[in-house]
C-alpha atoms as a PDB file:
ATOM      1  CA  UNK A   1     258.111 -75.627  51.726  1.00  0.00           C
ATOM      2  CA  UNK A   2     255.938 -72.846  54.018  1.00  0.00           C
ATOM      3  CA  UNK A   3     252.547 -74.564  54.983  1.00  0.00           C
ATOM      4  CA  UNK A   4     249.635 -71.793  54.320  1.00  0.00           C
ATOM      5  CA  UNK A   5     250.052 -70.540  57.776  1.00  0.00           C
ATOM      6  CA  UNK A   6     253.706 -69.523  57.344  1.00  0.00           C
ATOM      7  CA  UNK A   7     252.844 -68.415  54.117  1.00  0.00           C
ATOM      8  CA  UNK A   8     250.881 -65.795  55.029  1.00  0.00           C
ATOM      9  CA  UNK A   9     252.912 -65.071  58.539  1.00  0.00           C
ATOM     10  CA  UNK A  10     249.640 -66.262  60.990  1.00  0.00           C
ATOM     11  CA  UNK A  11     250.187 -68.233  64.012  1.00  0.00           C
ATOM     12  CA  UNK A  12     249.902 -71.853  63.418  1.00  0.00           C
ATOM     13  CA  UNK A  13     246.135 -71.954  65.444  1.00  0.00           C
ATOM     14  CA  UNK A  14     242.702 -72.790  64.757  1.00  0.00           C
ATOM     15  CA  UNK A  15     241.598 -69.297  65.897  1.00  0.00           C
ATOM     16  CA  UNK A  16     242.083 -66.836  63.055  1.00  0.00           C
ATOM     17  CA  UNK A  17     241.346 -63.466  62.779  1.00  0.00           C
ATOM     18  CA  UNK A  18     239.548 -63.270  59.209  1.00  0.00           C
ATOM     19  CA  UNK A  19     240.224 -59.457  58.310  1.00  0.00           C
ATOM     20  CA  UNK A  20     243.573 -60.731  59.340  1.00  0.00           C
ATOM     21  CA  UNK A  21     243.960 -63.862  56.790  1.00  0.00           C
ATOM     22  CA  UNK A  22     241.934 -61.357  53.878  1.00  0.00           C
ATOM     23  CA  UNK A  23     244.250 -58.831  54.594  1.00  0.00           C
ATOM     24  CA  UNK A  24     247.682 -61.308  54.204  1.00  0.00           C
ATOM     25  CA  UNK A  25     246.095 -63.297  51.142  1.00  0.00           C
ATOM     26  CA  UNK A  26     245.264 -59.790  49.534  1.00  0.00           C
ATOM     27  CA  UNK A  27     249.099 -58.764  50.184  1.00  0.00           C
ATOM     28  CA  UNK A  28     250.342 -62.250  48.814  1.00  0.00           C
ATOM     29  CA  UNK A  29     248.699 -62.103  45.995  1.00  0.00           C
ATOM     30  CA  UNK A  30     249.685 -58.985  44.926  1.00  0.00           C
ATOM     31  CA  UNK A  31     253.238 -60.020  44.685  1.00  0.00           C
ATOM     32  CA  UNK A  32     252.987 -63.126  42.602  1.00  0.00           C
ATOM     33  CA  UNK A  33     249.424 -62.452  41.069  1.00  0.00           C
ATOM     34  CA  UNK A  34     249.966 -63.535  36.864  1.00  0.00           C
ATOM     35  CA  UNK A  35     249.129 -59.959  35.645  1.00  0.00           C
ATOM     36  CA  UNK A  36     252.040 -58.752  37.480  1.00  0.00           C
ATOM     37  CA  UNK A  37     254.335 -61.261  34.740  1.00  0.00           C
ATOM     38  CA  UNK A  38     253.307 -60.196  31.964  1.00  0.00           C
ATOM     39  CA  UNK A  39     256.579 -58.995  30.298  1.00  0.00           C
ATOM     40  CA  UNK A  40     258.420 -61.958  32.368  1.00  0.00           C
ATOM     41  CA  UNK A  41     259.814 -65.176  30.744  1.00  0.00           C
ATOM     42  CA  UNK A  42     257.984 -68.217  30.193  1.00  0.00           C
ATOM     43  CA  UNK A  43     259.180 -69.619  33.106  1.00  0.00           C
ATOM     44  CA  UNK A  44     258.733 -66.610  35.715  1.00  0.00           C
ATOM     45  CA  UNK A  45     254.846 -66.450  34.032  1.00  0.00           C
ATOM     46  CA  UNK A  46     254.742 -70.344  35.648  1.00  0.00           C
ATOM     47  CA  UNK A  47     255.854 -69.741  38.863  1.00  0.00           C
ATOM     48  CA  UNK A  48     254.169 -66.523  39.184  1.00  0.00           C
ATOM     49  CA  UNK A  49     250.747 -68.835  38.123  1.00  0.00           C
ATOM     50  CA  UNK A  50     252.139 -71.220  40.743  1.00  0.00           C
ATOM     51  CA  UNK A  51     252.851 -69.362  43.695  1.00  0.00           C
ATOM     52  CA  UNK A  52     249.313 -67.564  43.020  1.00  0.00           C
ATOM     53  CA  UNK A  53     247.387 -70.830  42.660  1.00  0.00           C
ATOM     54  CA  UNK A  54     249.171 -71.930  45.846  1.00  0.00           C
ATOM     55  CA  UNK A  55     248.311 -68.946  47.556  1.00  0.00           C
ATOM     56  CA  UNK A  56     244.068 -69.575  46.595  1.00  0.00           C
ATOM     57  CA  UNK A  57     244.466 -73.003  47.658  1.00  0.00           C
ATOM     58  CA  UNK A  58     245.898 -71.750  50.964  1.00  0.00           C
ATOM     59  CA  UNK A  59     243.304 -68.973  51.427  1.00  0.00           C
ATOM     60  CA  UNK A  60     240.436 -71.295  50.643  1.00  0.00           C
ATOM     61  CA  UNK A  61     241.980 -73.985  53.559  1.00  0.00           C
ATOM     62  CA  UNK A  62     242.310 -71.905  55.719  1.00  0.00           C
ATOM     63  CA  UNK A  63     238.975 -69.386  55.204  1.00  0.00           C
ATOM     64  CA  UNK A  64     236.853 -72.314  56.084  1.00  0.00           C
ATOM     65  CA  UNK A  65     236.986 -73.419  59.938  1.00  0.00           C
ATOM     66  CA  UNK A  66     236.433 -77.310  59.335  1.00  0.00           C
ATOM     67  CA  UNK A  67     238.831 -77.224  56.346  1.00  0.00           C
ATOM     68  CA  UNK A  68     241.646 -75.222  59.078  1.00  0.00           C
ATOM     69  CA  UNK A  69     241.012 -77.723  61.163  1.00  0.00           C
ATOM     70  CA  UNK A  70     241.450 -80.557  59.009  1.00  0.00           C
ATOM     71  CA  UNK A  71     244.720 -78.674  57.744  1.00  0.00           C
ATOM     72  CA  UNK A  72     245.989 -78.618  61.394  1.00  0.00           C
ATOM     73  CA  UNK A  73     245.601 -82.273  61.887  1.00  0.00           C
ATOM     74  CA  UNK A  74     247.561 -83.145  58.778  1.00  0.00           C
ATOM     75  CA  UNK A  75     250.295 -80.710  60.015  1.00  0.00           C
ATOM     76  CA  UNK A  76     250.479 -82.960  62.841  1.00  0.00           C
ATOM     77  CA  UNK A  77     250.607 -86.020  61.091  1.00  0.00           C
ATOM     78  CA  UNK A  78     246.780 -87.062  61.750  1.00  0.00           C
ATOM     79  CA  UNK A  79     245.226 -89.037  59.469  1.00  0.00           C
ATOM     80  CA  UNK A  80     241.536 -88.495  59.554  1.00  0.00           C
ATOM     81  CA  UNK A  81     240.615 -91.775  58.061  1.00  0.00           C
ATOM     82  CA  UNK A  82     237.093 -90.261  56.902  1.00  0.00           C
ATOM     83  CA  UNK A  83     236.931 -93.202  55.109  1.00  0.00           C
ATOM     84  CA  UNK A  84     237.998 -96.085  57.348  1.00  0.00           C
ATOM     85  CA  UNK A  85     237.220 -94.533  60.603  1.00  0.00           C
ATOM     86  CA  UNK A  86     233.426 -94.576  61.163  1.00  0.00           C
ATOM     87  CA  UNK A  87     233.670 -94.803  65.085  1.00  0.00           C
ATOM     88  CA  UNK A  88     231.683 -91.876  67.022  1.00  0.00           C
ATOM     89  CA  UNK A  89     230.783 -91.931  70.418  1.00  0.00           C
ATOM     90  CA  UNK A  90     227.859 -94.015  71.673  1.00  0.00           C
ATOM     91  CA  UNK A  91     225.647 -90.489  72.212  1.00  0.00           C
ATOM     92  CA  UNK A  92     226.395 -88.772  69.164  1.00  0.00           C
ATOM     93  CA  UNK A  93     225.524 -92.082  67.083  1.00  0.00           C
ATOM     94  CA  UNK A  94     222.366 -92.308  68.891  1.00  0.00           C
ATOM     95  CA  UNK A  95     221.782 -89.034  68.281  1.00  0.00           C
ATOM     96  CA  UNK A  96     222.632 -89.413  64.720  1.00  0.00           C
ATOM     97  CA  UNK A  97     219.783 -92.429  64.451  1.00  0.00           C
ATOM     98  CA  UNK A  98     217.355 -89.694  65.363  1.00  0.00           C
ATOM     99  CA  UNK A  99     218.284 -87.033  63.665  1.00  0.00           C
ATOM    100  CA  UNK A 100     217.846 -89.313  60.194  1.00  0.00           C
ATOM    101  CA  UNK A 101     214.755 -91.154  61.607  1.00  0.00           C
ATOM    102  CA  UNK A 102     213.245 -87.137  62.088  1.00  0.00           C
ATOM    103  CA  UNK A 103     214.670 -85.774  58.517  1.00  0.00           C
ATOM    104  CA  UNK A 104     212.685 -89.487  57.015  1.00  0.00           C
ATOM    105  CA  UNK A 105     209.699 -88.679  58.585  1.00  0.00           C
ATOM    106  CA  UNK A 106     209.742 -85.029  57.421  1.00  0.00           C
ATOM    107  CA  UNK A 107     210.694 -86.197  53.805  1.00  0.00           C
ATOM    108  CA  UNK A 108     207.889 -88.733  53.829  1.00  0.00           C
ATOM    109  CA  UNK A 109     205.279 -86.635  54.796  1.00  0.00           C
ATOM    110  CA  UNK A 110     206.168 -83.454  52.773  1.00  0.00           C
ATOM    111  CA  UNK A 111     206.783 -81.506  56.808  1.00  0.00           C
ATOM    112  CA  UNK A 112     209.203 -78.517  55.287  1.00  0.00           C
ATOM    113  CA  UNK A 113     208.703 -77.194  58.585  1.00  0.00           C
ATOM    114  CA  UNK A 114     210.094 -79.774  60.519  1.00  0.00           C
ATOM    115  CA  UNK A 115     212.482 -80.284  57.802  1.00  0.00           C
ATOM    116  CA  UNK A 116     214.010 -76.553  58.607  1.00  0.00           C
ATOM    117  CA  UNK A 117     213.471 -77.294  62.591  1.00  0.00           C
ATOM    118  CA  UNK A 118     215.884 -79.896  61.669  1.00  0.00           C
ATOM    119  CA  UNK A 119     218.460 -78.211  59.854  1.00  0.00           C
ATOM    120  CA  UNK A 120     218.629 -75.483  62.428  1.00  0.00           C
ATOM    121  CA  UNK A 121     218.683 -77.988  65.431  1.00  0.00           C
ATOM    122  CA  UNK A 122     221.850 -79.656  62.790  1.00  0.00           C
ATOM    123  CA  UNK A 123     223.602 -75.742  62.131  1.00  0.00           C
ATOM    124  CA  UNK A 124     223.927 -75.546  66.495  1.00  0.00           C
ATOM    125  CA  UNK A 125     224.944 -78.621  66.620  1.00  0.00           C
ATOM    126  CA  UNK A 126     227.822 -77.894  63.703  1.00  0.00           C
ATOM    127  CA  UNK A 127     228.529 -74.735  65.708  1.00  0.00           C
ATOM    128  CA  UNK A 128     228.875 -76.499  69.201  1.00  0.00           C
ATOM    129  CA  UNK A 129     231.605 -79.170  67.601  1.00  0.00           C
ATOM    130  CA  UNK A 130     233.128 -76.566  65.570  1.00  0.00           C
ATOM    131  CA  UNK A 131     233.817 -74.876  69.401  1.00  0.00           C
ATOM    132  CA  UNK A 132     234.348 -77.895  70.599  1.00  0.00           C
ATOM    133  CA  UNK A 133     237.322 -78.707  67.905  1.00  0.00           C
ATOM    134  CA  UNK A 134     238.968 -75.384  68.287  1.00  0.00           C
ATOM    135  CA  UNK A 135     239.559 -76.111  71.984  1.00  0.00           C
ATOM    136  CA  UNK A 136     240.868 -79.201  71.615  1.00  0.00           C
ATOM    137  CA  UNK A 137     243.574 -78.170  68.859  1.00  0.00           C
ATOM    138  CA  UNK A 138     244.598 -75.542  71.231  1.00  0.00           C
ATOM    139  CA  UNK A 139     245.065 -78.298  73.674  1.00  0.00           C
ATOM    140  CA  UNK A 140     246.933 -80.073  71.498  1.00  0.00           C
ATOM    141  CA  UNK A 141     244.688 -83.298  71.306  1.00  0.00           C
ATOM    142  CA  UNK A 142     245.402 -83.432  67.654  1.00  0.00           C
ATOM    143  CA  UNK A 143     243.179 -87.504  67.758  1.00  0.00           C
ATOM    144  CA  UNK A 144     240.361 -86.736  69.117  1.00  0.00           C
ATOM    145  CA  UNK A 145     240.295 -83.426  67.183  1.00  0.00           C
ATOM    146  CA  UNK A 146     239.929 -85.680  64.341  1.00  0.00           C
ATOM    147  CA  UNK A 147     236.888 -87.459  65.699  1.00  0.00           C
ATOM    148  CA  UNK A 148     235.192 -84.010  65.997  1.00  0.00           C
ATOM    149  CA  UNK A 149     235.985 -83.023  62.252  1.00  0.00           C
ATOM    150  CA  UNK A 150     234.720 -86.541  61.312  1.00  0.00           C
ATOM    151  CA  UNK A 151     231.417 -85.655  63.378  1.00  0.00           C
ATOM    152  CA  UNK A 152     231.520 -82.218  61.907  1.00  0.00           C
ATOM    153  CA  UNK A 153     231.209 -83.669  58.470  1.00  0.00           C
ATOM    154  CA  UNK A 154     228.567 -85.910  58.971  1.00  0.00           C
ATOM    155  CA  UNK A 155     227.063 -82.526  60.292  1.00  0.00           C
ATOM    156  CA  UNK A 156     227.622 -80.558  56.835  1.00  0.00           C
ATOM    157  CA  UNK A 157     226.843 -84.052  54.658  1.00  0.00           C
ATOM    158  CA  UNK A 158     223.294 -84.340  56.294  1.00  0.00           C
ATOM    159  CA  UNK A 159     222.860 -80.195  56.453  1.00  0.00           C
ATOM    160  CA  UNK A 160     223.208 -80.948  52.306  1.00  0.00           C
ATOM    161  CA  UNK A 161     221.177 -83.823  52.261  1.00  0.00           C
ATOM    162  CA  UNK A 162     217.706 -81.348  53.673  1.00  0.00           C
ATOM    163  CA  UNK A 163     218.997 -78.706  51.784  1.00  0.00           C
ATOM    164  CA  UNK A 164     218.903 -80.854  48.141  1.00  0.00           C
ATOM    165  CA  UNK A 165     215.646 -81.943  49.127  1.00  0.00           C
ATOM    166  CA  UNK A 166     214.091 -78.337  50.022  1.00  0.00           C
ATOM    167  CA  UNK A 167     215.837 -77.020  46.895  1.00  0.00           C
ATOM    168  CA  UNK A 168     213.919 -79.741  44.919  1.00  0.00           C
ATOM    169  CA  UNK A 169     210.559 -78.573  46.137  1.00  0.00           C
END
């Protein structure tokens, strides 16, 4: 079976070119799109649906940087053990302890403004890893790639966590 990258003919790389992925899931699913089946059999209709659903899945994978990256890890074999594996480097959990002990003290005393300081300080710090991850894959460091995702998510978790609480205000 093609993995998404093959199935839309783009180089198997954390770098993509988005008008270049829009352009090849636009041309995909234009071949096996349902409406296309509607005078088919029963079972051309169902893998028409198939192929299409496929195709969404693939374009939704690899659309989103942190979910590419994941994607390329798995390729590899990697196992990102986002459950099991909580270890982060030394600096980045310290950093972590302040980040929540800031976004408490914000959420305590009603400080929206330091509340969005925070999320912004979190968004560059989600774009530096993000950077960060696509030059490791291209250096083929496929392990500690995965330690950056994991960091990445705790990243997007927390980056949900202010923005629940602003959205509840």
């Amino acid at each position: 079976m093609q993995n998404h990258f093959e199935l839309f003919q783009l180089p198997q790389q954390f770098n993509l070119d988005q008008a270049q992925l829009d352009t090849a899931f636009r041309e995909v699913q234009s071949r096996v799109h349902p409406d296309r089946f509607v005078q088919a059999s029963d079972a051309e209709k169902r893998v028409a649906m198939q192929w299409s659903t496929r195709a969404n899945e693939a374009y939704q994978t690899l659309k989103k940087p942190l979910k590419r990256a994941t994607y390329l890890c798995e390729l590899q074999g990697v196992d990102l053990q986002t459950e099991s594996n909580t270890s982060m480097p030394a600096a980045f959990l310290m950093q972590q302890m302040e980040w929540r002990e800031a976004f408490d003290d914000a959420k305590q005393l009603k400080n929206f403004a330091a509340m969005l300081e925070l999320e912004t300080d979190l968004r560059q710090e989600f774009k530096s890893h993000l950077s960060k991850i696509g030059t490791t894959l291209d250096k083929g460091d496929f392990i500690m790639a995965a330690q950056q995702i994991r960091a990445c998510m705790f990243l997007e978790k927390f980056m949900s966590d202010i923005a629940a609480i602003e959205e509840s205000t």
